[in-house]
PDB file of N, CA and C in Angstrom:
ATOM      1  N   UNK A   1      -3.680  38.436   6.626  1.00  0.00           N
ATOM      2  CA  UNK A   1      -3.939  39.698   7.278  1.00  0.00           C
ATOM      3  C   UNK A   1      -5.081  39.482   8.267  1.00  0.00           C
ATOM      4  N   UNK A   2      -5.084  39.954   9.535  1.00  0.00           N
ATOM      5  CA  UNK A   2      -6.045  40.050  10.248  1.00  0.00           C
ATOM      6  C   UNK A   2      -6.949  41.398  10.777  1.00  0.00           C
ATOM      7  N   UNK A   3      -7.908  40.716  10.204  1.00  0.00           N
ATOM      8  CA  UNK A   3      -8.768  42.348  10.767  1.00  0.00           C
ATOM      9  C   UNK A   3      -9.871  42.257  11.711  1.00  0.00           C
ATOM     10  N   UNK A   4      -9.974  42.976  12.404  1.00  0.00           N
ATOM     11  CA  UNK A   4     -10.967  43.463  13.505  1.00  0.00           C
ATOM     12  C   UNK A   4     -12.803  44.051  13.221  1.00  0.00           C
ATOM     13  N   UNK A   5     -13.818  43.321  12.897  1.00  0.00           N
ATOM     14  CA  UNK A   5     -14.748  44.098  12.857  1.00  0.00           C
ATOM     15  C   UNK A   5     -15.753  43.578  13.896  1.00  0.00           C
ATOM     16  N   UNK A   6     -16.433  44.775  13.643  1.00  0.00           N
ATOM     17  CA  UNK A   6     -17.949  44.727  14.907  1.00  0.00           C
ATOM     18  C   UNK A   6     -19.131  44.702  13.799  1.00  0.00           C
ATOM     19  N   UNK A   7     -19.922  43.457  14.165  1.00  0.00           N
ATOM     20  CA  UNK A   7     -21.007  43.342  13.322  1.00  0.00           C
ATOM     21  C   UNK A   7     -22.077  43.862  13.878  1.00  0.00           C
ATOM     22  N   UNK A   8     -23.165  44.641  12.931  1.00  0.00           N
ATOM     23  CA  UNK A   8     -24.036  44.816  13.296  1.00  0.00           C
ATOM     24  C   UNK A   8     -25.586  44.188  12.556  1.00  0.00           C
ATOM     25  N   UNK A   9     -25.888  43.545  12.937  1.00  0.00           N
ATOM     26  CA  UNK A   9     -26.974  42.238  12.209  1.00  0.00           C
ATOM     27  C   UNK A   9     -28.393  43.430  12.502  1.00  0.00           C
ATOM     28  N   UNK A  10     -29.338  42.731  11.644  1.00  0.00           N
ATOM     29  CA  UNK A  10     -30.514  43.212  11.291  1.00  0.00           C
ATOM     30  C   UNK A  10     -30.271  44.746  11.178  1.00  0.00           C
ATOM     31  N   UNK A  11     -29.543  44.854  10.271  1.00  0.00           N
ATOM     32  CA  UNK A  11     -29.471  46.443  10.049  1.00  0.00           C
ATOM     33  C   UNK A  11     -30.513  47.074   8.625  1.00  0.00           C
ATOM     34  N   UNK A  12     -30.833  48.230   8.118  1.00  0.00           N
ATOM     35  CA  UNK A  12     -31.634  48.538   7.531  1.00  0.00           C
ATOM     36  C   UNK A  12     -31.231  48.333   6.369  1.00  0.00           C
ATOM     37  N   UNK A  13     -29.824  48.481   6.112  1.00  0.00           N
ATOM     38  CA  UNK A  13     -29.198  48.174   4.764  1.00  0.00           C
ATOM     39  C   UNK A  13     -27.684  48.090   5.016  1.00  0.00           C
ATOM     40  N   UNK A  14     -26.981  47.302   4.302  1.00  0.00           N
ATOM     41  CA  UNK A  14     -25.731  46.157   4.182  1.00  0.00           C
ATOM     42  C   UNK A  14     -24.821  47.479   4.003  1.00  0.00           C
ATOM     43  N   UNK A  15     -23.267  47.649   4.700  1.00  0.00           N
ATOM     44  CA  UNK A  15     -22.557  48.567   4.673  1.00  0.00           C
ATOM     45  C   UNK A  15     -21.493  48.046   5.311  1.00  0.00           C
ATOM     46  N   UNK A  16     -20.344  48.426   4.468  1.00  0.00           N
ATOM     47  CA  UNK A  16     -19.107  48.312   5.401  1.00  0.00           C
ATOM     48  C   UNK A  16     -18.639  49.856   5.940  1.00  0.00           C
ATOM     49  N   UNK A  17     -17.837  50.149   7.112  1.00  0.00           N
ATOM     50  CA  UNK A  17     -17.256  51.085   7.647  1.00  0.00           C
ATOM     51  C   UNK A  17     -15.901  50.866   7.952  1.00  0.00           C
ATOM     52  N   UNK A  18     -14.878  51.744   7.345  1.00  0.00           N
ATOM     53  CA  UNK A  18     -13.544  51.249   7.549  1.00  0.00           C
ATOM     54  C   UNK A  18     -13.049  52.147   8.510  1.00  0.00           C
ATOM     55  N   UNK A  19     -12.871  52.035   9.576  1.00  0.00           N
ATOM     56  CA  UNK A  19     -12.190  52.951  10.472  1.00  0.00           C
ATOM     57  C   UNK A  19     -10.684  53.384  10.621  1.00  0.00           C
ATOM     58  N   UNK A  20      -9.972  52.321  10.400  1.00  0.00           N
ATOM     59  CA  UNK A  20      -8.600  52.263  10.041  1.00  0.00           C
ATOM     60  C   UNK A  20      -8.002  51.068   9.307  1.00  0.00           C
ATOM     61  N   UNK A  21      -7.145  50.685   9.102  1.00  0.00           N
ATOM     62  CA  UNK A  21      -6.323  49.636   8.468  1.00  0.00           C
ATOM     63  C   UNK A  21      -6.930  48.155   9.079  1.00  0.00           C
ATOM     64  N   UNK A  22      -7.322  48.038  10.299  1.00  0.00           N
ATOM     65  CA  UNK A  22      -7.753  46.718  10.784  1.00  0.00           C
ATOM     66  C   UNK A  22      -9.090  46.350  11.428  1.00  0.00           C
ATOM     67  N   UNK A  23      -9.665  47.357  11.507  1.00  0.00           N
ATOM     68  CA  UNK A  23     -10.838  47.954  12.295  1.00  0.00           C
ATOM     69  C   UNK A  23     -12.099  48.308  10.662  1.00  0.00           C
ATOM     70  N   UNK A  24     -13.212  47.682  11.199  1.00  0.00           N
ATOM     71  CA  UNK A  24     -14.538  47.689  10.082  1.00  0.00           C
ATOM     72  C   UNK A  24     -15.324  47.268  11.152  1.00  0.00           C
ATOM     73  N   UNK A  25     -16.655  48.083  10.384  1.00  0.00           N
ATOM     74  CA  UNK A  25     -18.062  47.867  11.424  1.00  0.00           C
ATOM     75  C   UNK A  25     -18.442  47.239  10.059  1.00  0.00           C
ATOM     76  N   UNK A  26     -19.387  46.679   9.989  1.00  0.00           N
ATOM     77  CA  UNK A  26     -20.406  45.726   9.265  1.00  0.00           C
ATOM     78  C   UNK A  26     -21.557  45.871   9.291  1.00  0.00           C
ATOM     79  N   UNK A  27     -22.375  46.485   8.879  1.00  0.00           N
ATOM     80  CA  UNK A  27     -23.654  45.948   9.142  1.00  0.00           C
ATOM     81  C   UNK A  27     -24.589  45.087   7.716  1.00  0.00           C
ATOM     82  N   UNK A  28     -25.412  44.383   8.508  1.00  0.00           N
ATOM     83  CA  UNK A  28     -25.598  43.307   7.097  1.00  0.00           C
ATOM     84  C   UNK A  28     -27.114  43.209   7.399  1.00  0.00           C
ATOM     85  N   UNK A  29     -28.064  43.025   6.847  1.00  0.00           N
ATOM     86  CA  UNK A  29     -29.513  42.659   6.880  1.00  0.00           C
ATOM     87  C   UNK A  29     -29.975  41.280   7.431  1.00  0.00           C
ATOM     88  N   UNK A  30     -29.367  40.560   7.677  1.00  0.00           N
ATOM     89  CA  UNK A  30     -29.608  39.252   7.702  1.00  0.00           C
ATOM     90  C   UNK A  30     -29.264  39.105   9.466  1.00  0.00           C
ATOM     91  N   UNK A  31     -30.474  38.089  10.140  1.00  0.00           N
ATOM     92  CA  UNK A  31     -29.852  38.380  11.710  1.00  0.00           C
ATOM     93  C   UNK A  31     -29.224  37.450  12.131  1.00  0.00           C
ATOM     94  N   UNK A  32     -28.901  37.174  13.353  1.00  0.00           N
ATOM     95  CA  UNK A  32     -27.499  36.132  13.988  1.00  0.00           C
ATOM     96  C   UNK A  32     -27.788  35.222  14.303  1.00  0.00           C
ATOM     97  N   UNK A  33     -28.118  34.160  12.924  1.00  0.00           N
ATOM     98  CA  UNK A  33     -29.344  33.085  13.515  1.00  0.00           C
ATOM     99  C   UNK A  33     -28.342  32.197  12.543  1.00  0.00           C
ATOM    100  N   UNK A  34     -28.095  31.116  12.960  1.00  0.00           N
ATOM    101  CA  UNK A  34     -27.758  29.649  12.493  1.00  0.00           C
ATOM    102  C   UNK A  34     -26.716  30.512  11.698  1.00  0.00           C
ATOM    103  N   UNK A  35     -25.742  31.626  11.651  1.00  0.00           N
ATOM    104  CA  UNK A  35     -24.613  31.831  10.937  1.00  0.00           C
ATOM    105  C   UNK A  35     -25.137  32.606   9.785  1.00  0.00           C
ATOM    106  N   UNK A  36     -25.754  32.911   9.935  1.00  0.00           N
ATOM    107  CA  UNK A  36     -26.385  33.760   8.610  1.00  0.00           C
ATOM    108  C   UNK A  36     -25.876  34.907   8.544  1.00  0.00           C
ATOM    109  N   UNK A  37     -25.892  35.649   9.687  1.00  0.00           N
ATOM    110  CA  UNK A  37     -25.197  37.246   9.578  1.00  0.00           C
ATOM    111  C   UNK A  37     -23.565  37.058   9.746  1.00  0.00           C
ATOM    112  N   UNK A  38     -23.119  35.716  10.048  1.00  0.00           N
ATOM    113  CA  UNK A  38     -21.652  35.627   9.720  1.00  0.00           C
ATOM    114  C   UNK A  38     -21.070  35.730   8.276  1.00  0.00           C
ATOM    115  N   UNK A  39     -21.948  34.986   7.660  1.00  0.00           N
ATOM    116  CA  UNK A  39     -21.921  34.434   5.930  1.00  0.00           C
ATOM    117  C   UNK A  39     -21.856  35.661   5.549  1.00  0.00           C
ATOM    118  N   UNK A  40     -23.149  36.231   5.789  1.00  0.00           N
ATOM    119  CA  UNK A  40     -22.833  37.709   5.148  1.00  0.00           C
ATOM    120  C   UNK A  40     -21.881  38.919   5.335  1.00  0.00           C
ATOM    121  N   UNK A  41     -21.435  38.712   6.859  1.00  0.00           N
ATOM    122  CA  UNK A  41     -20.235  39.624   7.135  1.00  0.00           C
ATOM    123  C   UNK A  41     -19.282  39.333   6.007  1.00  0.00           C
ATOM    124  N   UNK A  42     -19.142  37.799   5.560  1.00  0.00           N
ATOM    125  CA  UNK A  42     -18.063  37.427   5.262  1.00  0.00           C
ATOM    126  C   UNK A  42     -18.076  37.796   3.108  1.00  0.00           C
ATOM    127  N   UNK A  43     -19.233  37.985   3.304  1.00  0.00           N
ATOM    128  CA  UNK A  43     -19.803  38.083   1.408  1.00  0.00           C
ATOM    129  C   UNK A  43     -19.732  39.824   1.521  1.00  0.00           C
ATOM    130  N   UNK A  44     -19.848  40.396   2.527  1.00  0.00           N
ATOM    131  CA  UNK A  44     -19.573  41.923   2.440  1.00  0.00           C
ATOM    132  C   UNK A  44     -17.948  42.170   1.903  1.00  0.00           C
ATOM    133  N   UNK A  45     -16.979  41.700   3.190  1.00  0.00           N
ATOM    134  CA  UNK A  45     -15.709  41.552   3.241  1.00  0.00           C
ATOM    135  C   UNK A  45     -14.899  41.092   1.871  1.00  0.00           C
ATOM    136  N   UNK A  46     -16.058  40.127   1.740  1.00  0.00           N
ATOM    137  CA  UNK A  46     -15.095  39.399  -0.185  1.00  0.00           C
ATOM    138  C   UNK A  46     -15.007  40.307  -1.289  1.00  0.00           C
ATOM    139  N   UNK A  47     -16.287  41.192  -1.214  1.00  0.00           N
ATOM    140  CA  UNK A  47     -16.252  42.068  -2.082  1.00  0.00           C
ATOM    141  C   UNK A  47     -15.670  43.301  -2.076  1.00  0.00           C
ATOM    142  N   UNK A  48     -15.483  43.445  -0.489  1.00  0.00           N
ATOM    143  CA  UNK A  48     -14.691  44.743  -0.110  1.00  0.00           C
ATOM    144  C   UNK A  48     -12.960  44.677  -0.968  1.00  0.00           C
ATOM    145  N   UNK A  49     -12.730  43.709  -0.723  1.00  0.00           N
ATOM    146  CA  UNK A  49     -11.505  43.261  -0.719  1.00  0.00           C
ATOM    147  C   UNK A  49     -10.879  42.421  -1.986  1.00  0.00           C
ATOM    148  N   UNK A  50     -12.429  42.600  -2.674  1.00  0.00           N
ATOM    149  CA  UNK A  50     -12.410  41.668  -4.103  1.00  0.00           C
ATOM    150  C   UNK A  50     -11.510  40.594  -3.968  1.00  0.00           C
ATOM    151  N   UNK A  51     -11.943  39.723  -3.364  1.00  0.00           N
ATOM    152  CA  UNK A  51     -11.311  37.932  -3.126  1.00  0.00           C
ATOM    153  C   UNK A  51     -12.740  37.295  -3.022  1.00  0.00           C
ATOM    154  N   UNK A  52     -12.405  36.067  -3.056  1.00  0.00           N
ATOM    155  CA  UNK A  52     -13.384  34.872  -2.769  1.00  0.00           C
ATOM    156  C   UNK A  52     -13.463  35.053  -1.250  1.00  0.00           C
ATOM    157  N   UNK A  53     -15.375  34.799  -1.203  1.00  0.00           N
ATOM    158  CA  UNK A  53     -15.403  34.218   0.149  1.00  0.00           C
ATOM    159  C   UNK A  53     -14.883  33.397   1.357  1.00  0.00           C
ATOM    160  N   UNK A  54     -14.297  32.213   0.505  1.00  0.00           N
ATOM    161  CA  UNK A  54     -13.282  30.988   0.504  1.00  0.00           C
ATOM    162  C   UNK A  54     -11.710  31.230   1.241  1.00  0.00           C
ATOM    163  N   UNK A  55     -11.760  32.845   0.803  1.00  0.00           N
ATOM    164  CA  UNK A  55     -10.492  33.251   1.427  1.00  0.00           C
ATOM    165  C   UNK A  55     -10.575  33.994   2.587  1.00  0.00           C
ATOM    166  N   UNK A  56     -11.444  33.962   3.548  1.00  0.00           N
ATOM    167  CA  UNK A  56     -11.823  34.998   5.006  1.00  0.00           C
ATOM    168  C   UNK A  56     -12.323  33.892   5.658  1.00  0.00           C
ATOM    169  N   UNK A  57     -11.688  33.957   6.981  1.00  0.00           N
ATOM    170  CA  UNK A  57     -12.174  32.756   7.843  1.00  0.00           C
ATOM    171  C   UNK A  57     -12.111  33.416   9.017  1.00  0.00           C
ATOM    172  N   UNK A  58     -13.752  33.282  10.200  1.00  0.00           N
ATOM    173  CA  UNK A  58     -13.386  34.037  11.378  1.00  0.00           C
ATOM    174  C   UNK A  58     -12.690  33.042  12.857  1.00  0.00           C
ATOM    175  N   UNK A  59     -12.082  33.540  12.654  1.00  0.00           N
ATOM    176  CA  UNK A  59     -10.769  32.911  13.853  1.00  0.00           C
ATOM    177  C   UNK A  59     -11.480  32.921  15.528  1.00  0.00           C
ATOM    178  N   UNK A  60     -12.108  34.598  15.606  1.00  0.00           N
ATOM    179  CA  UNK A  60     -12.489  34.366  16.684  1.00  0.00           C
ATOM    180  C   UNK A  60     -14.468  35.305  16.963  1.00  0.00           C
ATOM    181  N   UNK A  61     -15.388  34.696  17.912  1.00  0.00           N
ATOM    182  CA  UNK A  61     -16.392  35.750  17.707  1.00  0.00           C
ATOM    183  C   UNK A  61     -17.650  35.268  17.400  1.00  0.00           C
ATOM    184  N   UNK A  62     -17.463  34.183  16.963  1.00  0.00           N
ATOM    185  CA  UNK A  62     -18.660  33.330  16.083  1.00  0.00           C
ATOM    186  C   UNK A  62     -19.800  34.085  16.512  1.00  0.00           C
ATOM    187  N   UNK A  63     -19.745  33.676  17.850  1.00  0.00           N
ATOM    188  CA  UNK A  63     -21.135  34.693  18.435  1.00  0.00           C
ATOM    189  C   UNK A  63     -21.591  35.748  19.151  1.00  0.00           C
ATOM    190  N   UNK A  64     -20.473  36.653  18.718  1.00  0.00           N
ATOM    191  CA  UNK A  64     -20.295  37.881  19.554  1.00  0.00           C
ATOM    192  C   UNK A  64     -20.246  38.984  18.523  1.00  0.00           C
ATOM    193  N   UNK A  65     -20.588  40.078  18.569  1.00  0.00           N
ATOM    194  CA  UNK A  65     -20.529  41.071  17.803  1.00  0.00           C
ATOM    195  C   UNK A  65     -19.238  41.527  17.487  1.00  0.00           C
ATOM    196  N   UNK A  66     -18.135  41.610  18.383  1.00  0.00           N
ATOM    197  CA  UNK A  66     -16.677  41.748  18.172  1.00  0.00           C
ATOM    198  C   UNK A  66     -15.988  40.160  17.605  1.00  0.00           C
ATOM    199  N   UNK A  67     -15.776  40.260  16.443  1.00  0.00           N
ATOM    200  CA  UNK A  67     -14.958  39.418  15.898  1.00  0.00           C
ATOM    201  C   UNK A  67     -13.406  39.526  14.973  1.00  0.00           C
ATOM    202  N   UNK A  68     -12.980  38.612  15.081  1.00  0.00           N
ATOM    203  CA  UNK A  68     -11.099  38.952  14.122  1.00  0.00           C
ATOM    204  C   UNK A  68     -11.305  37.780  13.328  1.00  0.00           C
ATOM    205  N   UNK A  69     -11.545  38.169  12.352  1.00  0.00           N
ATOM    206  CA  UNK A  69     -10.826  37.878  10.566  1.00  0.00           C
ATOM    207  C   UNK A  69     -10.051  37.464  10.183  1.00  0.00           C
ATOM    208  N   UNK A  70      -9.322  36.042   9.936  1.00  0.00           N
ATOM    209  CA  UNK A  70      -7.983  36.089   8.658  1.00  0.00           C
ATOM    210  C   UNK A  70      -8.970  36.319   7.616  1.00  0.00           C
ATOM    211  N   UNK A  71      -7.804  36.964   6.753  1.00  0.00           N
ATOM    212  CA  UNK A  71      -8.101  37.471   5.094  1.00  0.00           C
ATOM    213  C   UNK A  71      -7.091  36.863   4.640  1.00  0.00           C
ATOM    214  N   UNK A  72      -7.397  35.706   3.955  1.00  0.00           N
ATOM    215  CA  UNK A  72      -6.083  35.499   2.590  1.00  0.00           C
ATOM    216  C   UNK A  72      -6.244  36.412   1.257  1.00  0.00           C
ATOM    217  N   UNK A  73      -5.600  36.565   1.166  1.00  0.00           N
ATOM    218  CA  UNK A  73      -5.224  37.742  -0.399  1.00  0.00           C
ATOM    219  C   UNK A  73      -4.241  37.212  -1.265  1.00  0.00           C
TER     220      UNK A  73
END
């Protein structure tokens, strides 16, 4: 499955926002430094979705606030 979110790094506190079926905002505490606020997009998402981390890989975005998601499930 592929999904669409917009991260928002150094935020005040860690939250997912589901807007529709493919679409999530993120925001995570941790800022966009050496992959850190990726990791955590991605430890938000695992739990959203109750899977392993292991199973979400970002395809595209690395360093852009707009990024797309595979989710294995």
């Amino acid at each position: 499955m592929k999904i669409f979110v917009k991260a928002k790094p150094n935020a005040k506190e860690e939250k997912l926002e589901k807007i529709d079926e493919e679409h999530f905002i993120v925001s995570v505490k941790e800022p966009p430094v050496q992959g850190r606020a990726n990791a955590a997009i991605i430890k938000v998402l695992a739990l959203y979705f109750l899977i392993s981390p292991s199973n979400i890989r970002i395809i595209s975005g690395f360093t852009s606030k707009s990024k797309i998601l595979d989710i294995q499930q």
